[in-house]
Protein backbone atom coordinates (compact mmCIF):
# COMPACT_ATOMS: atom_id res chain seq x y z
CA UNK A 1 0.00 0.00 0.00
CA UNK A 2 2.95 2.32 0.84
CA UNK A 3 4.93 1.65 -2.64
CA UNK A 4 1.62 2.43 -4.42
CA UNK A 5 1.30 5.27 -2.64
CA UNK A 6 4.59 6.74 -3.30
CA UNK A 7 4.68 6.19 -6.75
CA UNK A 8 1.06 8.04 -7.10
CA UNK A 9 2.84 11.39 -5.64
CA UNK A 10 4.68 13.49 -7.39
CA UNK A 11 8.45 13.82 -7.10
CA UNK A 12 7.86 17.45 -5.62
CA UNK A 13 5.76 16.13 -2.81
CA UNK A 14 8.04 12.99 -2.32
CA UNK A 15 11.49 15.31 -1.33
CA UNK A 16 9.02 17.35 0.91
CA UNK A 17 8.21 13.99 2.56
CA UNK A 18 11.66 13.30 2.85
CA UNK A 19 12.30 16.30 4.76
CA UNK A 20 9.75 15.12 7.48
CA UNK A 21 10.48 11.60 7.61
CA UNK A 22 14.65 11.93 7.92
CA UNK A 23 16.57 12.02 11.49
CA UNK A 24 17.22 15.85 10.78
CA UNK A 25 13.92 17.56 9.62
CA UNK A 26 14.48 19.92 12.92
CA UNK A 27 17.87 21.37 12.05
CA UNK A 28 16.58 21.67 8.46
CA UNK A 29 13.36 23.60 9.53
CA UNK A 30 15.12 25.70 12.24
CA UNK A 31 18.12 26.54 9.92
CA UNK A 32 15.94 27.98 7.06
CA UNK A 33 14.93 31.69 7.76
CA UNK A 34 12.37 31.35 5.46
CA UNK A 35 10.70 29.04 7.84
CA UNK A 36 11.11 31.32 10.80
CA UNK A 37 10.39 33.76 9.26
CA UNK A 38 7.09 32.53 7.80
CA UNK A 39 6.39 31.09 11.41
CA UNK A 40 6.88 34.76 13.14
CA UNK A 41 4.82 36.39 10.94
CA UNK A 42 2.27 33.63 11.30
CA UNK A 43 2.32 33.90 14.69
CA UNK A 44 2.20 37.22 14.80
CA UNK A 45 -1.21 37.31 12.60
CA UNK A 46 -2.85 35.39 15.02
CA UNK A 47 -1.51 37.89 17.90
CA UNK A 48 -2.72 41.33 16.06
CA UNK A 49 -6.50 38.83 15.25
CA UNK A 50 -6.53 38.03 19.07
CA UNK A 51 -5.89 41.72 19.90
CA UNK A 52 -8.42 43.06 17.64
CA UNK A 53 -10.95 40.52 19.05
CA UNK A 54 -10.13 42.18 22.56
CA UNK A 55 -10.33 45.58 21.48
CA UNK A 56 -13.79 45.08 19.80
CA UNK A 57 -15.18 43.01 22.47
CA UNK A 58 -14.26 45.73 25.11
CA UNK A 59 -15.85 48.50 22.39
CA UNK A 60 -18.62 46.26 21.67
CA UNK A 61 -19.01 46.40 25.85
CA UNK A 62 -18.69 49.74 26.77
CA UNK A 63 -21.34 51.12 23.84
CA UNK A 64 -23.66 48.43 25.84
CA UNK A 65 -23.23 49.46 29.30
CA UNK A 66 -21.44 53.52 29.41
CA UNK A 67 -22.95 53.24 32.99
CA UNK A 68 -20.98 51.01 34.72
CA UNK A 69 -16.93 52.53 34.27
CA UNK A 70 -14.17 50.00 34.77
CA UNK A 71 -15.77 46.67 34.74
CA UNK A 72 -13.31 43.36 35.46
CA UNK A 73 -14.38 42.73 32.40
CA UNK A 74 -13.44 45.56 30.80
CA UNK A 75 -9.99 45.08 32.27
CA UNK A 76 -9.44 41.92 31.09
CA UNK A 77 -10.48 42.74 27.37
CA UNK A 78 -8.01 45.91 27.68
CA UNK A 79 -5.30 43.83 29.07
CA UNK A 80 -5.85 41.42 26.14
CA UNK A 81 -5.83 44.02 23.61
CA UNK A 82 -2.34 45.61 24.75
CA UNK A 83 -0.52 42.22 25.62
CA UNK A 84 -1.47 40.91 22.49
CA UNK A 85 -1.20 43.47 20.37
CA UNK A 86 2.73 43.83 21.47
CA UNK A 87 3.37 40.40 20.96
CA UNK A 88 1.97 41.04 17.73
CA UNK A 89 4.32 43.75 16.71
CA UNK A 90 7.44 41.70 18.74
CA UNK A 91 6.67 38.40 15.99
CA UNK A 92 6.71 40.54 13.43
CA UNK A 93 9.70 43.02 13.97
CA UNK A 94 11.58 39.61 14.86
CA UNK A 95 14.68 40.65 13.52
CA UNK A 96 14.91 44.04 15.48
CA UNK A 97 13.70 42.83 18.76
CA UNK A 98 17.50 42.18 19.70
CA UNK A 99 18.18 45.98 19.05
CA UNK A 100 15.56 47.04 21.27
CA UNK A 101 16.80 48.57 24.76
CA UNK A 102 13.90 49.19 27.13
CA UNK A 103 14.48 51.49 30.04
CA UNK A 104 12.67 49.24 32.53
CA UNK A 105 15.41 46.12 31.30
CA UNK A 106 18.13 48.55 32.23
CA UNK A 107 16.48 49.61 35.39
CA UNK A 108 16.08 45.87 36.34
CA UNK A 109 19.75 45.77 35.37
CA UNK A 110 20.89 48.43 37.69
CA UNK A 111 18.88 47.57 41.06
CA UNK A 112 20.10 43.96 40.82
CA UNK A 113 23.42 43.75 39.57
């Protein structure tokens, strides 16, 4: 069943096979930056979706109920909107991130070094 299988596929989709089925597939996956960088990007797409979720959610809540202020709620749908929506923009600056040089890191640095 296997042989008959094989020979149905094309040649293309054989060697991609290959690439799953050999001892190395990880070092050939994480040493590609085309596959990093497709998987950042990816990720980060599903990061900026989540955040806009959050961020109409709390709109969504707050044109429902004005009356109420600062709900837990509320909170928590803010909270997902900013968290996510930086992780968003961290995935898909990937290759700057190591340039960065927050304050607060350096702060941390500085009180416990």
């Amino acid at each position: 069943m296997g042989r008959m299988l094989m020979n149905i596929l094309p040649s293309a989709s054989v060697e991609s096979m290959n690439v799953f089925f050999s001892k190395n597939w990880w070092e050939e996956i994480n040493e590609s930056k085309d596959w990093q960088d497709g998987i950042f990007f990816t990720l980060s797409a599903f990061y900026a979706l989540v955040s806009a979720v959050a961020l109409i959610q709390l709109i969504r809540i707050e044109i429902r109920v004005p009356e109420y202020g600062w709900t837990t709620q509320k909170v928590f749908h803010l909270m997902n909107f900013i968290v996510n929506g930086v992780r968003a923009i961290v995935f898909g600056f990937h290759m700057h991130v190591f340039t960065l040089h927050p304050k607060v890191s350096m702060l941390f640095y500085i009180i416990f070094s």
